[in-house]
C-alpha atoms as a PDB file:
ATOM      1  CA  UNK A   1     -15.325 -15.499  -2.244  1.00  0.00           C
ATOM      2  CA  UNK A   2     -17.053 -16.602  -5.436  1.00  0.00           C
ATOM      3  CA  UNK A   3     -18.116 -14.190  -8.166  1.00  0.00           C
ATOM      4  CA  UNK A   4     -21.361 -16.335  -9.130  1.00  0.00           C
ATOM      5  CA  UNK A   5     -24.706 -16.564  -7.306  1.00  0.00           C
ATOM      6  CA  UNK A   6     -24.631 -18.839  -5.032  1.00  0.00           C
ATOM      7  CA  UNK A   7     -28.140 -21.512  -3.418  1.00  0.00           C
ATOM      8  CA  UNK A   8     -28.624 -22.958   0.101  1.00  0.00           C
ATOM      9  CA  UNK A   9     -26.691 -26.038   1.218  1.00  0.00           C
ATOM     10  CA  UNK A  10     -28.815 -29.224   1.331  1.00  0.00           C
ATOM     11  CA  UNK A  11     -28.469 -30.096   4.640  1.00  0.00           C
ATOM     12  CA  UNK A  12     -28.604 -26.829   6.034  1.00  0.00           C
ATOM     13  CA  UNK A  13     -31.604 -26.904   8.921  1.00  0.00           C
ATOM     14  CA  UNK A  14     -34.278 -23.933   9.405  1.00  0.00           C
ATOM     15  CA  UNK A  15     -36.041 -23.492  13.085  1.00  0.00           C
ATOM     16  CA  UNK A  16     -39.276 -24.007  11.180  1.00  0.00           C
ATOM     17  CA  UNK A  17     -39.456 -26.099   8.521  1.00  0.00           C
ATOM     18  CA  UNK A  18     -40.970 -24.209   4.992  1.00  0.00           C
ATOM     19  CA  UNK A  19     -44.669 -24.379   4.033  1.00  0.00           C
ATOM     20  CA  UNK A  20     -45.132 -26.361   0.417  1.00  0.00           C
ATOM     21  CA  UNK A  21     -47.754 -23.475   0.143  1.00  0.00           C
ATOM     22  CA  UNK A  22     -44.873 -21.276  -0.167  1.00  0.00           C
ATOM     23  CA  UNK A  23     -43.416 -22.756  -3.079  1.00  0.00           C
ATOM     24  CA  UNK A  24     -46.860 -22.020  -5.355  1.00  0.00           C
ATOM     25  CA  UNK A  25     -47.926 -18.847  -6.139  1.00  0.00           C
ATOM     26  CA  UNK A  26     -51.175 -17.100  -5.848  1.00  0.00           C
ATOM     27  CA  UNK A  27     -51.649 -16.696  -9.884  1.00  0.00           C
ATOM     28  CA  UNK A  28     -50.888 -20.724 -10.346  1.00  0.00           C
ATOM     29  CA  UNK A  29     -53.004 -22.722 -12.851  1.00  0.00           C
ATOM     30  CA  UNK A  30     -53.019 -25.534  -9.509  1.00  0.00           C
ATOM     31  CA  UNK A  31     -55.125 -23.179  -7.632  1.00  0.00           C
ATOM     32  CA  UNK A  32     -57.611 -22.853 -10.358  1.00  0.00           C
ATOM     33  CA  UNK A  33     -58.094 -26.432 -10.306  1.00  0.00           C
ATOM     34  CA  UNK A  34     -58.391 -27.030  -6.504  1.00  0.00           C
ATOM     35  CA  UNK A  35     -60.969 -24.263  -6.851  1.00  0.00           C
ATOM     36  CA  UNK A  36     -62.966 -25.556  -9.658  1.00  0.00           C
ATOM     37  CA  UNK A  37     -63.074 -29.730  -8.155  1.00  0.00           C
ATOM     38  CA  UNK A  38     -63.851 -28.532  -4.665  1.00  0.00           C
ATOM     39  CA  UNK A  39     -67.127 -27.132  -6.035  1.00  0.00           C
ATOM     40  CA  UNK A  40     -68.633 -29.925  -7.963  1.00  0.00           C
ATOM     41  CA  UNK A  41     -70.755 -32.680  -6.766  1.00  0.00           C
ATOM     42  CA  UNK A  42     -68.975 -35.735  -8.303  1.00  0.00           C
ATOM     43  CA  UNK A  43     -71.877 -38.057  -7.267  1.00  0.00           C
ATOM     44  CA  UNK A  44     -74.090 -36.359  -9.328  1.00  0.00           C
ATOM     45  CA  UNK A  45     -71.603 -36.166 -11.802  1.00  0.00           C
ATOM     46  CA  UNK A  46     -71.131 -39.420 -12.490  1.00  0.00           C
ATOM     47  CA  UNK A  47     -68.053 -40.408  -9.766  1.00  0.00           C
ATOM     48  CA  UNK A  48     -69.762 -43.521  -8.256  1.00  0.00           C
ATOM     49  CA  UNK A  49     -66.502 -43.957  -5.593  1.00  0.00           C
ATOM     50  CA  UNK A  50     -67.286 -40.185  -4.383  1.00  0.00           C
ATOM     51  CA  UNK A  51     -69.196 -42.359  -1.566  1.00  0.00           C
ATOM     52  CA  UNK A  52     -66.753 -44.907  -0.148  1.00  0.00           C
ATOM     53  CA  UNK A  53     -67.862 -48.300   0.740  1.00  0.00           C
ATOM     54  CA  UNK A  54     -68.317 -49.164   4.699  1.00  0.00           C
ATOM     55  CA  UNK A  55     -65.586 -52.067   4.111  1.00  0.00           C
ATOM     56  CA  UNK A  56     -62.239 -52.457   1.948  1.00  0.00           C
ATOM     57  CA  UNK A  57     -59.287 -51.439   1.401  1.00  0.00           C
ATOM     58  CA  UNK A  58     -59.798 -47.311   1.600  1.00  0.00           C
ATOM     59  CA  UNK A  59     -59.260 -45.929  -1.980  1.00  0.00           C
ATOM     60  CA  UNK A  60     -58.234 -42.442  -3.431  1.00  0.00           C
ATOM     61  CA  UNK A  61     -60.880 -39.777  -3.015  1.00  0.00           C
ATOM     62  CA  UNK A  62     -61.920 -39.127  -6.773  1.00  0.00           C
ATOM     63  CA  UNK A  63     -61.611 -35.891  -6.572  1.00  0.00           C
ATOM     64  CA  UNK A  64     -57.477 -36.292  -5.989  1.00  0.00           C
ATOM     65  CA  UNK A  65     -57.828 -38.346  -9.506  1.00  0.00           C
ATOM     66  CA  UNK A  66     -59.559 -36.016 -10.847  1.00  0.00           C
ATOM     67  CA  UNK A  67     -56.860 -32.913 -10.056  1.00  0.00           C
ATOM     68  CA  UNK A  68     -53.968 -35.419 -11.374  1.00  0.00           C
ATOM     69  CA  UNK A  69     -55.866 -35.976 -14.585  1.00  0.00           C
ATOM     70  CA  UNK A  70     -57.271 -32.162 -15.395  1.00  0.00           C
ATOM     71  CA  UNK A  71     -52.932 -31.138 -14.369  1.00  0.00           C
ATOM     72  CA  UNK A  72     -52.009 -33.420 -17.037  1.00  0.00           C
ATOM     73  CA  UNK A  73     -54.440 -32.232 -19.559  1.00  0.00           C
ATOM     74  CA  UNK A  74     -53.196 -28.619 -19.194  1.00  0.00           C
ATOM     75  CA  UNK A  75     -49.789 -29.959 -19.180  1.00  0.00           C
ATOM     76  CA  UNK A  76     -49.815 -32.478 -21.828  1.00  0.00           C
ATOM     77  CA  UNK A  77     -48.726 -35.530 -19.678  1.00  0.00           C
ATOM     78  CA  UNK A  78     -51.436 -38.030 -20.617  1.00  0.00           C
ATOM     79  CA  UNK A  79     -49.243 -41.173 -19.812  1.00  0.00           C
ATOM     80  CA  UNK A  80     -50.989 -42.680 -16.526  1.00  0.00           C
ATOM     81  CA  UNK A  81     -46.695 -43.419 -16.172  1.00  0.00           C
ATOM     82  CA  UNK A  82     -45.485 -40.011 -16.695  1.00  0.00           C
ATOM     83  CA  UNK A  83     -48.146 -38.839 -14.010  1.00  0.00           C
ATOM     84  CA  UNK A  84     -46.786 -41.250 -11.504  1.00  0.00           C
ATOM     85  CA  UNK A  85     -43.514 -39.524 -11.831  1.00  0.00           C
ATOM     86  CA  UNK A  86     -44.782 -36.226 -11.744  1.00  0.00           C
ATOM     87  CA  UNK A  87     -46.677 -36.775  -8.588  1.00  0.00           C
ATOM     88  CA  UNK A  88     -43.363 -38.177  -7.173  1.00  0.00           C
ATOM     89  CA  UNK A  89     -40.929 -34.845  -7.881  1.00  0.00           C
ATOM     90  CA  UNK A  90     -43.359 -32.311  -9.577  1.00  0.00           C
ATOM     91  CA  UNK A  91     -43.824 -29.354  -6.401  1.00  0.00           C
ATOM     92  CA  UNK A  92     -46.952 -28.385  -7.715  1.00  0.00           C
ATOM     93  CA  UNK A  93     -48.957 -32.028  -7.625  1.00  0.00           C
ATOM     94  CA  UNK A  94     -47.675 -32.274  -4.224  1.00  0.00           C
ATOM     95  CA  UNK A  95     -49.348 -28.979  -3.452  1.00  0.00           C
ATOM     96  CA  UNK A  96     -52.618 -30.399  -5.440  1.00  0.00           C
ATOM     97  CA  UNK A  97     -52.733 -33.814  -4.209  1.00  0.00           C
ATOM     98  CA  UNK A  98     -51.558 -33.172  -0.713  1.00  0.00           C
ATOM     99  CA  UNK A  99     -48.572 -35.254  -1.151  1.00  0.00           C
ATOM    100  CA  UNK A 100     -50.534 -38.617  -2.248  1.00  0.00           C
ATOM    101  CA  UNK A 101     -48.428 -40.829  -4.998  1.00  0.00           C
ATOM    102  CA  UNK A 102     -51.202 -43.401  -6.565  1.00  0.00           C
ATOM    103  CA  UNK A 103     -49.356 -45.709  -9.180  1.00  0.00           C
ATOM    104  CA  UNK A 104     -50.132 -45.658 -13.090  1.00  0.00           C
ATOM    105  CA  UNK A 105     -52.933 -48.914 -12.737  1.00  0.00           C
ATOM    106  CA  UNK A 106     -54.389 -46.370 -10.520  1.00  0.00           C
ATOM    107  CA  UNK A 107     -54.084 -43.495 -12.620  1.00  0.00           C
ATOM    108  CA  UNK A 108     -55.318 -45.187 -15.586  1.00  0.00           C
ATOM    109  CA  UNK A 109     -58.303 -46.908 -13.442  1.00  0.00           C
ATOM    110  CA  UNK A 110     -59.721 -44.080 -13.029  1.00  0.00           C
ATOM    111  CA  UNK A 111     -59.941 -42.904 -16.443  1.00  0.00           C
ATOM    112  CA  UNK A 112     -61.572 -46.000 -17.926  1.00  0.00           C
ATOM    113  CA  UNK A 113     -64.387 -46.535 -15.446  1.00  0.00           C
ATOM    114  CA  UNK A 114     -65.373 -42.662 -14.969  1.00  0.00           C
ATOM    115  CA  UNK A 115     -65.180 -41.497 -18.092  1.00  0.00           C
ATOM    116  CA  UNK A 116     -69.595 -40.276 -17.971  1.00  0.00           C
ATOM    117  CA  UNK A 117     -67.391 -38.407 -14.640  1.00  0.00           C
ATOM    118  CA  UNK A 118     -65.118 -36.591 -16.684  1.00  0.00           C
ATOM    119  CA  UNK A 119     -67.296 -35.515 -19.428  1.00  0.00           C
ATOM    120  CA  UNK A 120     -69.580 -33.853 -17.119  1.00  0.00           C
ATOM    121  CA  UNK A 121     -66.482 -32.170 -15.313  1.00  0.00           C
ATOM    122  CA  UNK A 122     -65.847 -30.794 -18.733  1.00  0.00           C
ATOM    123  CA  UNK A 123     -69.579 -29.752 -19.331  1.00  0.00           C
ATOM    124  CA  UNK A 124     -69.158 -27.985 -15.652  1.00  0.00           C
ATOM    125  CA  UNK A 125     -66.410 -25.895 -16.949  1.00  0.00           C
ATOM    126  CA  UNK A 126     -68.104 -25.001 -20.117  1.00  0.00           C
ATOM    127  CA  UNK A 127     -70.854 -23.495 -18.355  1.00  0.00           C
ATOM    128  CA  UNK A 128     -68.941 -21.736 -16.026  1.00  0.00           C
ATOM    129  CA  UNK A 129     -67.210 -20.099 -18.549  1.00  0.00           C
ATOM    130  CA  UNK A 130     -70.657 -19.063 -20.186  1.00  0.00           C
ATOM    131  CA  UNK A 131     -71.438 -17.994 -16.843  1.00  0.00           C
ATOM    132  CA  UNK A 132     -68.406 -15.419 -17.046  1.00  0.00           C
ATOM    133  CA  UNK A 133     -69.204 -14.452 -20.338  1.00  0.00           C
ATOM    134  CA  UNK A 134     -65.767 -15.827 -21.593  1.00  0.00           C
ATOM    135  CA  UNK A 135     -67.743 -16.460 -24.890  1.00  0.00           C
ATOM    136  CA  UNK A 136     -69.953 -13.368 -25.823  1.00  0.00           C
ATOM    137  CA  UNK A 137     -69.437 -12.271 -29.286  1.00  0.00           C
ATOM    138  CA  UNK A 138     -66.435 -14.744 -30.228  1.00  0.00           C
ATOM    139  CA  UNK A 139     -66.166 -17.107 -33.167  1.00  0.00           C
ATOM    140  CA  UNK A 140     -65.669 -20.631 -32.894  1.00  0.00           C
ATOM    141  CA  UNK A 141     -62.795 -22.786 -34.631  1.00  0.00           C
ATOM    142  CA  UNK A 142     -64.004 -25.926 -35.703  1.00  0.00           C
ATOM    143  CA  UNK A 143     -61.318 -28.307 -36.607  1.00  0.00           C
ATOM    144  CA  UNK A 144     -60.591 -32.424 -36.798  1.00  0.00           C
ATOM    145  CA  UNK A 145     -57.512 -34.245 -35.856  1.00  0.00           C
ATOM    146  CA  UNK A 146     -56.967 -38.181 -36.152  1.00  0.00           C
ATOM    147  CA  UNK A 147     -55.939 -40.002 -33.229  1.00  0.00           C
ATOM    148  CA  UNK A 148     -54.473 -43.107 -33.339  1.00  0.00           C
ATOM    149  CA  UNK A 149     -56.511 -46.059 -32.382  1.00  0.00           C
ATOM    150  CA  UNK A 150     -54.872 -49.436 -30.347  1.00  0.00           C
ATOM    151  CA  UNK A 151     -55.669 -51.180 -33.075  1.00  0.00           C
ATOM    152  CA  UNK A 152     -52.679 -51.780 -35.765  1.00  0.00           C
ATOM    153  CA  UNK A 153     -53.307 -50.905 -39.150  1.00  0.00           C
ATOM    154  CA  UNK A 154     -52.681 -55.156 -40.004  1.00  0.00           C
ATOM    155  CA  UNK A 155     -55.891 -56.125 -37.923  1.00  0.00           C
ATOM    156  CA  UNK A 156     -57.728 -53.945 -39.872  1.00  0.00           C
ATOM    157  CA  UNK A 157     -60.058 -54.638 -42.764  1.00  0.00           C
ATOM    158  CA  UNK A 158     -61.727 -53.720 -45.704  1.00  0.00           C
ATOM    159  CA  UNK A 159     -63.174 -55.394 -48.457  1.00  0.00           C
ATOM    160  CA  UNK A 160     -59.911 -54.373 -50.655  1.00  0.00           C
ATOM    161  CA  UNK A 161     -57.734 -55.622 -48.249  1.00  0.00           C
ATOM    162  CA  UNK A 162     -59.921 -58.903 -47.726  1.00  0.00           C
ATOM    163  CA  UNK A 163     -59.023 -59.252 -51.465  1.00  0.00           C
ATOM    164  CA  UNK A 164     -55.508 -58.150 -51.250  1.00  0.00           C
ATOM    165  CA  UNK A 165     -55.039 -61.028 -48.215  1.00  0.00           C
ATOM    166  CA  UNK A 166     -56.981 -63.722 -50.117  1.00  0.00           C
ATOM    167  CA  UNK A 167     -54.603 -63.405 -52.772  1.00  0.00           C
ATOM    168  CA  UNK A 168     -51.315 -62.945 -50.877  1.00  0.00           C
ATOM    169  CA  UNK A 169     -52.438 -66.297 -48.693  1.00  0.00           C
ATOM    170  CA  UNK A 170     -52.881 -68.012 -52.087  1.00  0.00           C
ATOM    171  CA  UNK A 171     -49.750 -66.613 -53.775  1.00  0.00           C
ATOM    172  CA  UNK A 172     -47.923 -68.322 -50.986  1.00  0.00           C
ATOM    173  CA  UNK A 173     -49.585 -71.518 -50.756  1.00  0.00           C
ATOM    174  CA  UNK A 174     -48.763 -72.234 -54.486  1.00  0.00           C
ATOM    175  CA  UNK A 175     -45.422 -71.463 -53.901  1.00  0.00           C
ATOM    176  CA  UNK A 176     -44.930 -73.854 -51.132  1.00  0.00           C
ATOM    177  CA  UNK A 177     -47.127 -76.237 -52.847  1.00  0.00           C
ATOM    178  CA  UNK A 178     -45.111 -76.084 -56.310  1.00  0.00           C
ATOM    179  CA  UNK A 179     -41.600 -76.688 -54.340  1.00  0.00           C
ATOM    180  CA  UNK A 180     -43.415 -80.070 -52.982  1.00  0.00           C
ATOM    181  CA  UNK A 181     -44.034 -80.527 -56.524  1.00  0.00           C
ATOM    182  CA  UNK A 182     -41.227 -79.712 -58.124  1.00  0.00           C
ATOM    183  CA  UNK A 183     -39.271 -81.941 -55.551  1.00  0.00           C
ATOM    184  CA  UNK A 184     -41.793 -85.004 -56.704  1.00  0.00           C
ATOM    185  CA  UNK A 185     -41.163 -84.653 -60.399  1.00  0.00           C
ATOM    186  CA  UNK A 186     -37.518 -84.880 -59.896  1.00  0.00           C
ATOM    187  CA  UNK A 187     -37.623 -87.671 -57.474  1.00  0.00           C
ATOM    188  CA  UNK A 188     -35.651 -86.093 -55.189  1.00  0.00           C
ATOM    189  CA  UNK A 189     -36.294 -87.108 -51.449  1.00  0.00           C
ATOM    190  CA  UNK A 190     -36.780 -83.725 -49.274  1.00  0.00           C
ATOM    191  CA  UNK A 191     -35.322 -83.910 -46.073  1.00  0.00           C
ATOM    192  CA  UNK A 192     -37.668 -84.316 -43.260  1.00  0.00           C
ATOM    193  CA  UNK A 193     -36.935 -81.109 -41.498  1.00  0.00           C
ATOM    194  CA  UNK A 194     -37.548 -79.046 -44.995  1.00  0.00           C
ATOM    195  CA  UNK A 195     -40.675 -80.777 -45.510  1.00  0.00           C
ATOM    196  CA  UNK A 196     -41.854 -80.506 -41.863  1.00  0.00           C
ATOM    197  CA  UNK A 197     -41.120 -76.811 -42.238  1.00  0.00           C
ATOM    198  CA  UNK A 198     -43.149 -76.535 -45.539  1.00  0.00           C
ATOM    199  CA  UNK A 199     -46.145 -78.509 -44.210  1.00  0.00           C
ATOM    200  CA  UNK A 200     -45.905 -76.463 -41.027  1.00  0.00           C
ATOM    201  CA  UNK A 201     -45.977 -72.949 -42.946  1.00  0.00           C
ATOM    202  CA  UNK A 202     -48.935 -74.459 -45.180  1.00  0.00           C
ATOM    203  CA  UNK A 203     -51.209 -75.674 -42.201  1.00  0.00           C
ATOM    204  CA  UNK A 204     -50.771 -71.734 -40.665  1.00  0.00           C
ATOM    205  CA  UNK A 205     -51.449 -69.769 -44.247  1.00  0.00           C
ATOM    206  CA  UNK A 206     -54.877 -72.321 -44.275  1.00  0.00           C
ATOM    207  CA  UNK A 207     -55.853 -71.777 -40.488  1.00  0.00           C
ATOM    208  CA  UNK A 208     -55.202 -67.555 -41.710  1.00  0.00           C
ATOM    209  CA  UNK A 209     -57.403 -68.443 -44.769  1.00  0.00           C
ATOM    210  CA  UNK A 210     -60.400 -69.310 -42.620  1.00  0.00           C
ATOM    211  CA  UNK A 211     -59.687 -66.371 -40.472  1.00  0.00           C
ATOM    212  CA  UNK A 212     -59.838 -63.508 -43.669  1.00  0.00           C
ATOM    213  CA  UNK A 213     -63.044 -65.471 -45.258  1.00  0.00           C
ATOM    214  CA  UNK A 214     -64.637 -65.583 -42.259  1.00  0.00           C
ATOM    215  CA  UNK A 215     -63.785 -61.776 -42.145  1.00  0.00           C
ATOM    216  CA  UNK A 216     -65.110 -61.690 -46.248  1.00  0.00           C
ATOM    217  CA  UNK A 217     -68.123 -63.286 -44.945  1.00  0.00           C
ATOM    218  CA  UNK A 218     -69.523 -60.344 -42.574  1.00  0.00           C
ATOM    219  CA  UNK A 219     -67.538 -57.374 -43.627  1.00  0.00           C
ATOM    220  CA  UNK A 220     -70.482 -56.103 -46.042  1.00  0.00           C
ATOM    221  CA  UNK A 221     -72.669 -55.442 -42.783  1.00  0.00           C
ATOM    222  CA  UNK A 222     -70.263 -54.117 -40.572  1.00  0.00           C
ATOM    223  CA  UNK A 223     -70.105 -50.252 -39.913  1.00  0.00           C
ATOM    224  CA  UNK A 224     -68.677 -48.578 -42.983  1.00  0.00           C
ATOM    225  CA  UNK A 225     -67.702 -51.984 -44.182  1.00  0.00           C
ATOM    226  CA  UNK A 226     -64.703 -52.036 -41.986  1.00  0.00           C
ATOM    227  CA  UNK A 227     -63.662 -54.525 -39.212  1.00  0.00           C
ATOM    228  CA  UNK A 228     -61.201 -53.905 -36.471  1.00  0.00           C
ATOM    229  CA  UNK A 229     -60.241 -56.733 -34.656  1.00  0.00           C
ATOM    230  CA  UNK A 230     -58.554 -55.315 -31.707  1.00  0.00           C
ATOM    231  CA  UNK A 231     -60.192 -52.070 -31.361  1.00  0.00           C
ATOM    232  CA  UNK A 232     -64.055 -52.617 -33.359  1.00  0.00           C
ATOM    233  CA  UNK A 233     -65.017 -48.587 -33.141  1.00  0.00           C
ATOM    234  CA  UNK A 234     -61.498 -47.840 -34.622  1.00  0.00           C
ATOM    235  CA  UNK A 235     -61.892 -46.760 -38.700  1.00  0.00           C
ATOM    236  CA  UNK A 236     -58.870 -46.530 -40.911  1.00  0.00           C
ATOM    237  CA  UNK A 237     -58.468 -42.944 -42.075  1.00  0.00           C
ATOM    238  CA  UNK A 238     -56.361 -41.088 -44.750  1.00  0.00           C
ATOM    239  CA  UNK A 239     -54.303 -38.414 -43.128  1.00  0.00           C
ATOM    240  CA  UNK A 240     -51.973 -35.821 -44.685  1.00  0.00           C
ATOM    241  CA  UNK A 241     -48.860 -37.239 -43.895  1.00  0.00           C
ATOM    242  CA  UNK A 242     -46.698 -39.393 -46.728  1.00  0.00           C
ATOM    243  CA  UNK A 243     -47.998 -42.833 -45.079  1.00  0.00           C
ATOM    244  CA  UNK A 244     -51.335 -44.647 -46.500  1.00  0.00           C
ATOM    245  CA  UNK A 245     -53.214 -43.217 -43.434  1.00  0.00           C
ATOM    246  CA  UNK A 246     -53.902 -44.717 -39.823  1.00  0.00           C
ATOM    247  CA  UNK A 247     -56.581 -46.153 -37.848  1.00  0.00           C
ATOM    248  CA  UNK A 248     -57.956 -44.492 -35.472  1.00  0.00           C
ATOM    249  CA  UNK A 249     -61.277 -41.880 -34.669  1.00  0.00           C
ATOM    250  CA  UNK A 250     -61.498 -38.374 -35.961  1.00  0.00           C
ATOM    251  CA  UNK A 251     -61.905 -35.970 -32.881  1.00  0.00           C
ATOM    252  CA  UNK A 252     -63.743 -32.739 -34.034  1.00  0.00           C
ATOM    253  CA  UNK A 253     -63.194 -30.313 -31.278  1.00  0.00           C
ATOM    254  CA  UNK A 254     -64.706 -26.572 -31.281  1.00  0.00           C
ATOM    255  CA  UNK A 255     -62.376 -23.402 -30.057  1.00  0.00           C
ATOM    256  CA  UNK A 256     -63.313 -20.051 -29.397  1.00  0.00           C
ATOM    257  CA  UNK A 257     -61.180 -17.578 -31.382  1.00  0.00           C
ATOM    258  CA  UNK A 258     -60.833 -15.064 -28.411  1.00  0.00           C
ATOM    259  CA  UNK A 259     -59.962 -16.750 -24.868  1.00  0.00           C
ATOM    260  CA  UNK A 260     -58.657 -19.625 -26.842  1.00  0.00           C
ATOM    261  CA  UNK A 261     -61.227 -21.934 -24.852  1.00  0.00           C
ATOM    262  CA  UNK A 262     -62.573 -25.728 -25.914  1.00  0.00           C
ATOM    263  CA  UNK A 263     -66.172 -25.090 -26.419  1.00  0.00           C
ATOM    264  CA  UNK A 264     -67.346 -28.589 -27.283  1.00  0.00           C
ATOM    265  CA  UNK A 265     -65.769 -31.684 -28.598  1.00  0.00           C
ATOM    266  CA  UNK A 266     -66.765 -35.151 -30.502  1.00  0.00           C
ATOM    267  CA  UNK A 267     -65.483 -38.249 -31.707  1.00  0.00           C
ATOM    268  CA  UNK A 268     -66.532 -39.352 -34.845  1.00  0.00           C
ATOM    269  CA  UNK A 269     -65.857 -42.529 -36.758  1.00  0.00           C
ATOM    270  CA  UNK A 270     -66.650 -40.326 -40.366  1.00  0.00           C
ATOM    271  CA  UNK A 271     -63.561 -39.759 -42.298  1.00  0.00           C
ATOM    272  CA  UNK A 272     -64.439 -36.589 -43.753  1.00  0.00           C
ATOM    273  CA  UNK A 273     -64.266 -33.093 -41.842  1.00  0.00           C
ATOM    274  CA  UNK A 274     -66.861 -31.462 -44.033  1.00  0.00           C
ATOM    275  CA  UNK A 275     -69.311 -33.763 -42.935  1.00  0.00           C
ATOM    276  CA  UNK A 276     -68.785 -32.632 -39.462  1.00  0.00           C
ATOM    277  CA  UNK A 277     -69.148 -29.106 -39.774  1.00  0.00           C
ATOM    278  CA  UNK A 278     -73.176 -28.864 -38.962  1.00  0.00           C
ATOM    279  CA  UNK A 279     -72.809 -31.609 -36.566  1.00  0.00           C
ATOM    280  CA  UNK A 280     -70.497 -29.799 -34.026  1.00  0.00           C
ATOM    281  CA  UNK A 281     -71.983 -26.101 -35.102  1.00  0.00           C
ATOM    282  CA  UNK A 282     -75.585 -27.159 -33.896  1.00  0.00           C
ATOM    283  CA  UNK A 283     -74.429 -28.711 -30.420  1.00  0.00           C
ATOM    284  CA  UNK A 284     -75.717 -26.814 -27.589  1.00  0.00           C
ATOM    285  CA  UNK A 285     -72.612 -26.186 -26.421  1.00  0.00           C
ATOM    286  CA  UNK A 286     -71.560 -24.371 -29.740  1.00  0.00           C
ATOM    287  CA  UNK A 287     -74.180 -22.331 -29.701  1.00  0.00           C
ATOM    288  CA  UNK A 288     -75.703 -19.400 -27.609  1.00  0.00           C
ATOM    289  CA  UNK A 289     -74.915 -16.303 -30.376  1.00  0.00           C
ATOM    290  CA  UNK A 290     -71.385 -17.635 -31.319  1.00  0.00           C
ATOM    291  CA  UNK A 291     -70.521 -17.609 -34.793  1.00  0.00           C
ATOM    292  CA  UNK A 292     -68.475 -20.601 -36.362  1.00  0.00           C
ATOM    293  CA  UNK A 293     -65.537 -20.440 -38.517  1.00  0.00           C
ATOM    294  CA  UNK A 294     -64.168 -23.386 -40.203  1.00  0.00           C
END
């Protein structure tokens, strides 16, 4: 007989098969959140799919999405990919979302076109919390973090890097340009490939030339005389790690000091926290006899 502790054999067959009910407890978070989306009106929220069209392809209720997404919050999956998997093998989103398995496109659907949805889930819970008196006579944290934007730090722009550009395009067209030159003045014959390589590398630092002045042209009315070309709301921002900084938005969020709870949040384009501070203090939600603490 074996001296360690010892589990069920796979295959081994019960006369009635298990609940998945009995695998979650009654003091689970999961519960909490079937509770909470089963009492809000997602039409008036915002949740345009909560009535499904007469014809099509039937879609997930958004409700389901909206238990997958508010799990991965409180969990800290926010890859639409990671919550795929989890809905595959986690126990507790097949408790949630009755066994469903949408795919990451769907996942991440569902965040971009209801995000009005999810903001006023959030404003729901706020209240509620009011409601229970979760934040009578607490302080409220205000902080900022960064968070990254899509857009890469390269197809971003200010007017110093304008300048910086302008002169790095012209550094290298005079070098390419002397080299034809140099090559002429010792009446040496280039061979074709070099020089098609030279004029080829010439043509694409002019067509980036019009691109940056072009860019030089408008950046003095843009917002904060920045321009992002891949993400245009994204503003480069100094951060206190060793590297120049990172663009991105600066996300002031508001935290009571007693429950621990997110009171109200905001994302700003300002670089500066100080800035912030009446901002988020004089939001309704920050309000109603709490005290702030920065």
């Amino acid at each position: 007989m074996s001296r360690f502790i010892e589990g069920e054999h796979r295959h081994q067959t019960t006369l009635f098969p298990e609940l998945l009910d009995d695998y979650i407890s009654e003091d689970n978070a999961v519960r909490v959140i079937e509770a909470f989306v089963g009492e809000l009106d997602l039409f008036e929220l915002g949740f345009s799919s909560a009535q499904p069209k007469v014809t099509g392809r039937p879609a997930y209720h958004p409700a389901t999405m909206l238990k997958l997404s508010i799990y991965g919050y409180l969990n800290r999956v926010q890859s639409s990919r990671r919550l795929e998997r989890e809905a595959q093998r986690n126990v507790e989103l097949m408790w949630l979302m009755n066994r469903l398995k949408p795919d990451f496109k769907t996942i991440a659907d569902f965040r971009k076109n209801n995000g009005n949805g999810i903001k006023g889930a959030c404003r729901q819970f706020v209240m509620i919390c009011k409601r229970l008196n979760l934040f009578a006579d607490s302080l409220v944290a205000i902080d900022g973090s960064r968070f990254k934007a899509v857009n890469n730090r390269d197809r971003n722009y200010t007017k110093a890097k304008v300048k910086r550009r302008i002169e790095a395009i012209n550094k290298s067209l005079d070098r390419y340009l002397d080299q034809l030159e140099s090559f002429d003045r010792q009446e040496q014959q280039l061979p074709k490939t070099k020089t098609a390589h030279i004029n080829k590398q010439i043509d694409s630092l002019k067509r980036q030339m019009k691109g940056v002045q072009a860019i030089e042209a408008v950046i003095d009315s843009a917002p904060a005389k920045q321009i992002s070309l891949t993400d245009p709301d994204a503003r480069a921002m100094s951060t206190n790690a060793r590297s120049s900084g990172t663009v991105g938005y600066n996300v002031q969020t508001a935290v009571d000091t007693r429950h621990h709870l997110i009171v109200a949040h905001d994302v700003s384009t300002a670089m500066g926290d100080r800035k912030q501070l009446t901002h988020m203090s004089s939001k309704p939600e920050s309000q109603r006899g709490l005290r702030t603490l920065r």
